[in-house]
N, C-alpha and C. Protein backbone atom coordinates (compact mmCIF):
# COMPACT_ATOMS: atom_id res chain seq x y z
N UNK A 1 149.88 136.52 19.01
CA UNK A 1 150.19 137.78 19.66
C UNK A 1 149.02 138.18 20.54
N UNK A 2 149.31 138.58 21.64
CA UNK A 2 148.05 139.43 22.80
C UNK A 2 147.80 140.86 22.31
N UNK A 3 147.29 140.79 23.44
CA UNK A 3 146.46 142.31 22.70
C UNK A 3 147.44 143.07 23.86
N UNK A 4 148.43 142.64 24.71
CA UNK A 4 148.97 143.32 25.51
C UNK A 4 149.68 144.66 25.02
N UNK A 5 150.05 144.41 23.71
CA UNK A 5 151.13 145.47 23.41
C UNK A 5 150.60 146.99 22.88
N UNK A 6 151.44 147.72 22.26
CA UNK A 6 150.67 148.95 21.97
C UNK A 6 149.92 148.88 21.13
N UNK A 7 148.92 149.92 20.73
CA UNK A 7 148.15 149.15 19.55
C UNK A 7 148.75 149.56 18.11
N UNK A 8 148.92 149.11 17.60
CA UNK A 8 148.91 149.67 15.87
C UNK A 8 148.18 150.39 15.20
N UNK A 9 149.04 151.44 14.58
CA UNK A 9 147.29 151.54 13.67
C UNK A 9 147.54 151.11 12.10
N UNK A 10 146.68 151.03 11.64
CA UNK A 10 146.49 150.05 10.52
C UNK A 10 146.51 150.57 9.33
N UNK A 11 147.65 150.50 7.90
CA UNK A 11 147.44 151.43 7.08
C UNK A 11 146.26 151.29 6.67
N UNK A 12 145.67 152.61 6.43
CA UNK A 12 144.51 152.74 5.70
C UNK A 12 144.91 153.33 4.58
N UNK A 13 144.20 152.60 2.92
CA UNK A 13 144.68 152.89 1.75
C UNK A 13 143.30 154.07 1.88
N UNK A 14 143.31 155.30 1.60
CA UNK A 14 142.36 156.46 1.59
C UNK A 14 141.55 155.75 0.24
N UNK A 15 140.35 155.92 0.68
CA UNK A 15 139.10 155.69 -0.44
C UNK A 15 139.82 156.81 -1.21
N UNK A 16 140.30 157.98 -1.10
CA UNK A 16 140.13 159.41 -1.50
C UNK A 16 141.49 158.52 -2.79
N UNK A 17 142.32 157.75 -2.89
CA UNK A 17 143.11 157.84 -3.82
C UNK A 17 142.33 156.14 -4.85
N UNK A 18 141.04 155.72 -4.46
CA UNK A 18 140.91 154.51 -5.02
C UNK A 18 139.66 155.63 -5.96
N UNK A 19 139.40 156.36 -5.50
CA UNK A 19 138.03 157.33 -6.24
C UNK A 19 139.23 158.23 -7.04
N UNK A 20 140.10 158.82 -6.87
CA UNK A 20 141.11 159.47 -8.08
C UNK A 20 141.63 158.57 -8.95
N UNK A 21 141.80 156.82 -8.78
CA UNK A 21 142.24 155.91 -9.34
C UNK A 21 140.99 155.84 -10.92
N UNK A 22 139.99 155.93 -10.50
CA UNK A 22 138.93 156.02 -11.15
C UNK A 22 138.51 157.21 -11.89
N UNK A 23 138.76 158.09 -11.89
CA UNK A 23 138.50 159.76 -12.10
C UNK A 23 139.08 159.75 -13.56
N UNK A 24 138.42 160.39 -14.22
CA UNK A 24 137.71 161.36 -14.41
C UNK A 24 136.18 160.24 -14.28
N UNK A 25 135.57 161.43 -13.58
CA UNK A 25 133.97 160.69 -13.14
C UNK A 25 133.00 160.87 -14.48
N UNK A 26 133.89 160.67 -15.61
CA UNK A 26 132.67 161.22 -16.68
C UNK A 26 131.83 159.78 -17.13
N UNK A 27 131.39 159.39 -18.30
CA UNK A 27 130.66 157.91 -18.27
C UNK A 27 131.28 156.91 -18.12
N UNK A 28 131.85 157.27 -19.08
CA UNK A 28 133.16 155.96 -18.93
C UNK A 28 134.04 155.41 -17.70
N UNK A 29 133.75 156.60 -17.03
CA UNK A 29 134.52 155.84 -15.60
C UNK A 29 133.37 155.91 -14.39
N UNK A 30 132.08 156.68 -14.64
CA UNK A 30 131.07 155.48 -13.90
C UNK A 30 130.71 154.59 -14.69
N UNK A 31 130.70 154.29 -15.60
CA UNK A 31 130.47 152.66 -15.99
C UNK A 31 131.14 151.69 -15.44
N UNK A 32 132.30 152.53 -15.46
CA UNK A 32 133.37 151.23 -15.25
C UNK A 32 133.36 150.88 -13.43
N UNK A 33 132.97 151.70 -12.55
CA UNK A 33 132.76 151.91 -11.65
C UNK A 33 131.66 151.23 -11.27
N UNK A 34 130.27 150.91 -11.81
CA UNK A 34 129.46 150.16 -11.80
C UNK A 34 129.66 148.78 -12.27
N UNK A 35 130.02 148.53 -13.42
CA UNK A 35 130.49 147.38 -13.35
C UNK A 35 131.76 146.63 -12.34
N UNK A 36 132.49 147.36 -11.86
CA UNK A 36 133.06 146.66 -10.62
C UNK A 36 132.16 146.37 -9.71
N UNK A 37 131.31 147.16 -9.64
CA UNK A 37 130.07 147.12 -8.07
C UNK A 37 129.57 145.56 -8.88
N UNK A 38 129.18 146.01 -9.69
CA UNK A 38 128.27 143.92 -10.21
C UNK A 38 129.14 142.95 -9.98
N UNK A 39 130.21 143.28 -10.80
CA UNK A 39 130.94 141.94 -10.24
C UNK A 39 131.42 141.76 -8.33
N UNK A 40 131.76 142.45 -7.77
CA UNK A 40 131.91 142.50 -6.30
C UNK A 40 130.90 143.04 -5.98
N UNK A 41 129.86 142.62 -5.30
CA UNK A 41 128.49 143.51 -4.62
C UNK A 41 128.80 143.37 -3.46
N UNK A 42 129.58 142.49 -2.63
CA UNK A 42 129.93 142.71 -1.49
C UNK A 42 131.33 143.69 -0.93
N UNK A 43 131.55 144.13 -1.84
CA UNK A 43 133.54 144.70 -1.65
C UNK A 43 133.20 146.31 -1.64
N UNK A 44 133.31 146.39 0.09
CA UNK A 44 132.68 147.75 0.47
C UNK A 44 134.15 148.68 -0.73
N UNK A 45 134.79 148.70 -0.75
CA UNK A 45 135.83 149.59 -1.75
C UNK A 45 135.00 149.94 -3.48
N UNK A 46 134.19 149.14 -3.30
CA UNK A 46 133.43 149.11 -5.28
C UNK A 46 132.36 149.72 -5.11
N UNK A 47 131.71 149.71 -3.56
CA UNK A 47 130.47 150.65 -3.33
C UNK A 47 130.78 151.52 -3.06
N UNK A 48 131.81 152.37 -1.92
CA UNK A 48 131.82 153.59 -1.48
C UNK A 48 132.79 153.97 -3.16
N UNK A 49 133.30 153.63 -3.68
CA UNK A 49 134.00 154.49 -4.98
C UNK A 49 133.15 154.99 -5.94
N UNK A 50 131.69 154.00 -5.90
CA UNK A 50 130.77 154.36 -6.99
C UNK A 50 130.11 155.18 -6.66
N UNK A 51 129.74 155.06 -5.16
CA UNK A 51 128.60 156.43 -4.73
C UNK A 51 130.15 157.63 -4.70
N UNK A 52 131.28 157.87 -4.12
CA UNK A 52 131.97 158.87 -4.20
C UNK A 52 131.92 159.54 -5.47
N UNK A 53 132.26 158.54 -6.75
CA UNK A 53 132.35 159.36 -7.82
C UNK A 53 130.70 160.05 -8.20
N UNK A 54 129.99 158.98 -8.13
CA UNK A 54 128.39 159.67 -8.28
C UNK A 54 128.34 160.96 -7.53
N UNK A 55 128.31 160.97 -6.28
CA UNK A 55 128.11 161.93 -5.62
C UNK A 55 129.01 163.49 -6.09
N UNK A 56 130.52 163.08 -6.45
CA UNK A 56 131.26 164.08 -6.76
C UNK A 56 130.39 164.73 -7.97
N UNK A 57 129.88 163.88 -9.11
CA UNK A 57 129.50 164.22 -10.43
C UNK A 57 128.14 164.75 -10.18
N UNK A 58 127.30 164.68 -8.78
CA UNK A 58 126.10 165.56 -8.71
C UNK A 58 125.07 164.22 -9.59
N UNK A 59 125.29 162.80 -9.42
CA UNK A 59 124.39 162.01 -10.20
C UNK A 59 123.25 162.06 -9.26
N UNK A 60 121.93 161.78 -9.72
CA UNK A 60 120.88 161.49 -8.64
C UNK A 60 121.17 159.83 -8.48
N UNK A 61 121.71 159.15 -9.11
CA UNK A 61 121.78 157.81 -8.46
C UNK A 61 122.61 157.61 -7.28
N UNK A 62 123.29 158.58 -7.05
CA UNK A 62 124.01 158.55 -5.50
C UNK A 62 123.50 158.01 -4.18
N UNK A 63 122.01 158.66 -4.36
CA UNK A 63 121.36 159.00 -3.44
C UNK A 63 120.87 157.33 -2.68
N UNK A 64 120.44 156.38 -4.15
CA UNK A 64 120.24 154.88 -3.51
C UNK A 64 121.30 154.41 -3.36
N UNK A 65 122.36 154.66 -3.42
CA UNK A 65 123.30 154.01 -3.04
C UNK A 65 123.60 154.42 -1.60
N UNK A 66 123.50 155.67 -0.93
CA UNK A 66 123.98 156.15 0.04
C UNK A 66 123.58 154.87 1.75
N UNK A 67 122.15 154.80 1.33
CA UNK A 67 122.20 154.11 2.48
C UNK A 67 122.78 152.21 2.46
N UNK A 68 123.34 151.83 1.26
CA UNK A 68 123.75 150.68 1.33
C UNK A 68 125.40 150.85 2.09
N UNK A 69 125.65 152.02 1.95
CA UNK A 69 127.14 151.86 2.51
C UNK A 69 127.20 151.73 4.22
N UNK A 70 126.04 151.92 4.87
CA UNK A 70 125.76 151.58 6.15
C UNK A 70 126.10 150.42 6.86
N UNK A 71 125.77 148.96 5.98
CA UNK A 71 126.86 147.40 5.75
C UNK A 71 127.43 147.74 6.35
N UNK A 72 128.61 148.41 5.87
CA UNK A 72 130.27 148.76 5.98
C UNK A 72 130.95 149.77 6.84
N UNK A 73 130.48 149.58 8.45
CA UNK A 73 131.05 150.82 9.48
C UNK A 73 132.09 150.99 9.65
N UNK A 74 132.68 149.76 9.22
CA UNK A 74 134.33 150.00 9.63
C UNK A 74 135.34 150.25 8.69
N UNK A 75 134.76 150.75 7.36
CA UNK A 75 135.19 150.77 6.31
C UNK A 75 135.66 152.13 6.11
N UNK A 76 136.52 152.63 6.86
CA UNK A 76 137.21 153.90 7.28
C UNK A 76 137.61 154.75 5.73
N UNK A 77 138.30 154.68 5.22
CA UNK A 77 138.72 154.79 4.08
C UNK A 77 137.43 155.15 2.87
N UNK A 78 136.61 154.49 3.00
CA UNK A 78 135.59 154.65 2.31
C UNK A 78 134.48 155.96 3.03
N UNK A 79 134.38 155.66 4.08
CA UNK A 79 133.52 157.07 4.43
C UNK A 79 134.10 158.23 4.32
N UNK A 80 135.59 158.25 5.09
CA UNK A 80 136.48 159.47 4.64
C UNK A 80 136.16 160.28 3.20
N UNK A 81 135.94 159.22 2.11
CA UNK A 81 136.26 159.63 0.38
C UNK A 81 134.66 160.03 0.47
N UNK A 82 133.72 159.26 1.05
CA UNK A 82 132.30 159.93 0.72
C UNK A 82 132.15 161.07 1.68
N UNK A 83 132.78 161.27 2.48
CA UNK A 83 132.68 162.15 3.33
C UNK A 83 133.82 163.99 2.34
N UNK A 84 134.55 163.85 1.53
CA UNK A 84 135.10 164.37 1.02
C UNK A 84 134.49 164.83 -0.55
N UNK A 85 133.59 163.78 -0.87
CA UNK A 85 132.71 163.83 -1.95
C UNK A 85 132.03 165.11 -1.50
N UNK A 86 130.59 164.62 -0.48
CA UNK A 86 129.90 165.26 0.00
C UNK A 86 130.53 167.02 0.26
N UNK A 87 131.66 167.04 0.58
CA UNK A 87 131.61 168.76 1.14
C UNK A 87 132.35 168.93 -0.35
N UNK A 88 132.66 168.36 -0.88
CA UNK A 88 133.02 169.22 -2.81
C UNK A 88 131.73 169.27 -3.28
N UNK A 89 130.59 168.88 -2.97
CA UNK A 89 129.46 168.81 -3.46
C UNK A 89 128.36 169.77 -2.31
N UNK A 90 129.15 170.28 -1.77
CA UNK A 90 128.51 171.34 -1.24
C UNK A 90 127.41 171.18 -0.11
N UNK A 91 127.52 169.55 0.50
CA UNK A 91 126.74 169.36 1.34
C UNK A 91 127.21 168.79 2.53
N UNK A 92 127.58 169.78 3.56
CA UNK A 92 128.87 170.29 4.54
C UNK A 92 128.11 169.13 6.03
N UNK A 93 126.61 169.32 5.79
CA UNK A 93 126.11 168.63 7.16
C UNK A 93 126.67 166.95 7.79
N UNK A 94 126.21 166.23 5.91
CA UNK A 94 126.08 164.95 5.52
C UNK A 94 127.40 164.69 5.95
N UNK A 95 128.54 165.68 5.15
CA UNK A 95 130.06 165.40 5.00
C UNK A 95 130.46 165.37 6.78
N UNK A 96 129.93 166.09 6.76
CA UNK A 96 130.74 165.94 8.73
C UNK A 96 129.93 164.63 9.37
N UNK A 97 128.81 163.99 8.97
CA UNK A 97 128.51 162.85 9.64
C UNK A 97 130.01 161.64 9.20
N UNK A 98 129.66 161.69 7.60
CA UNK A 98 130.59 160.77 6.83
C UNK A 98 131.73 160.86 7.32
N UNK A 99 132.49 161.95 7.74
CA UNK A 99 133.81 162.06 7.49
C UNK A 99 133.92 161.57 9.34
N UNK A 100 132.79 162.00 10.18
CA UNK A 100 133.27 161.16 11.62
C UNK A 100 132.89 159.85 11.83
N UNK A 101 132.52 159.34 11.17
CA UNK A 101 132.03 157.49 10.98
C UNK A 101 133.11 157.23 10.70
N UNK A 102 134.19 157.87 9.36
CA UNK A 102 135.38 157.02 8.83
C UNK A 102 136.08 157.35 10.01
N UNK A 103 136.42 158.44 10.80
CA UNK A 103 137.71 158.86 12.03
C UNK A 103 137.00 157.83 13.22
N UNK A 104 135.82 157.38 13.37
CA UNK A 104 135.28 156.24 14.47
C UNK A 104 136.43 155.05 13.98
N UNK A 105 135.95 154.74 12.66
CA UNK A 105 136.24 153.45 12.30
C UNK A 105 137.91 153.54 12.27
N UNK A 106 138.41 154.42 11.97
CA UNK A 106 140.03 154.53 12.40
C UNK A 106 140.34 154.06 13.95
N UNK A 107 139.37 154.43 14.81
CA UNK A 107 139.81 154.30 16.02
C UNK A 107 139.43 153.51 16.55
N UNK A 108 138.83 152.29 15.94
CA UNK A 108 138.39 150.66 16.35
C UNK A 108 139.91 149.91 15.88
């Protein structure tokens, strides 16, 4: 197929329902959340879910995780959910970067 035709857009599964898939953010489901990140260290969906739920739960381990999700620009879905983390967590600046990286990466 060419690129002649209209473009598509591409479902995006919302990080926002793979981080409720996971929820309640209490230990047991960041554990379990971390251990997906070990076994997939490359599967931007196991990193942005672990920093989302961290971040939702106010963990300070959020914070090293934040700049590894940088890898992953086009990982729309995933910034959206950290970008949604961030303003439930009361930090409105960060969230409006996050949340226009994921609407970029929608529009690649």
């Amino acid at each position: 197929m060419t690129g002649t035709g209209p473009r598509r857009s591409r479902p995006v599964r919302s990080g926002t329902a793979a981080v409720q898939d996971a929820e309640p953010a209490d230990e047991a489901g960041l554990a379990a959340a971390r251990a997906r990140l070990a076994a997939r260290p490359h599967e931007p969906r196991a990193l942005f879910t672990l920093a989302a739920l961290l971040l939702r739960a106010g963990h300070p381990d959020a914070a090293a995780l934040l700049p590894q999700l940088d890898r992953h620009p086009d990982f729309a879905g995933g910034w959206l959910t950290v970008g949604e983390a961030l303003l439930a967590h009361g930090q409105a600046a960060a969230s409006l970067a996050a949340l226009q990286r994921g609407m970029r990466a929608l529009s690649r």
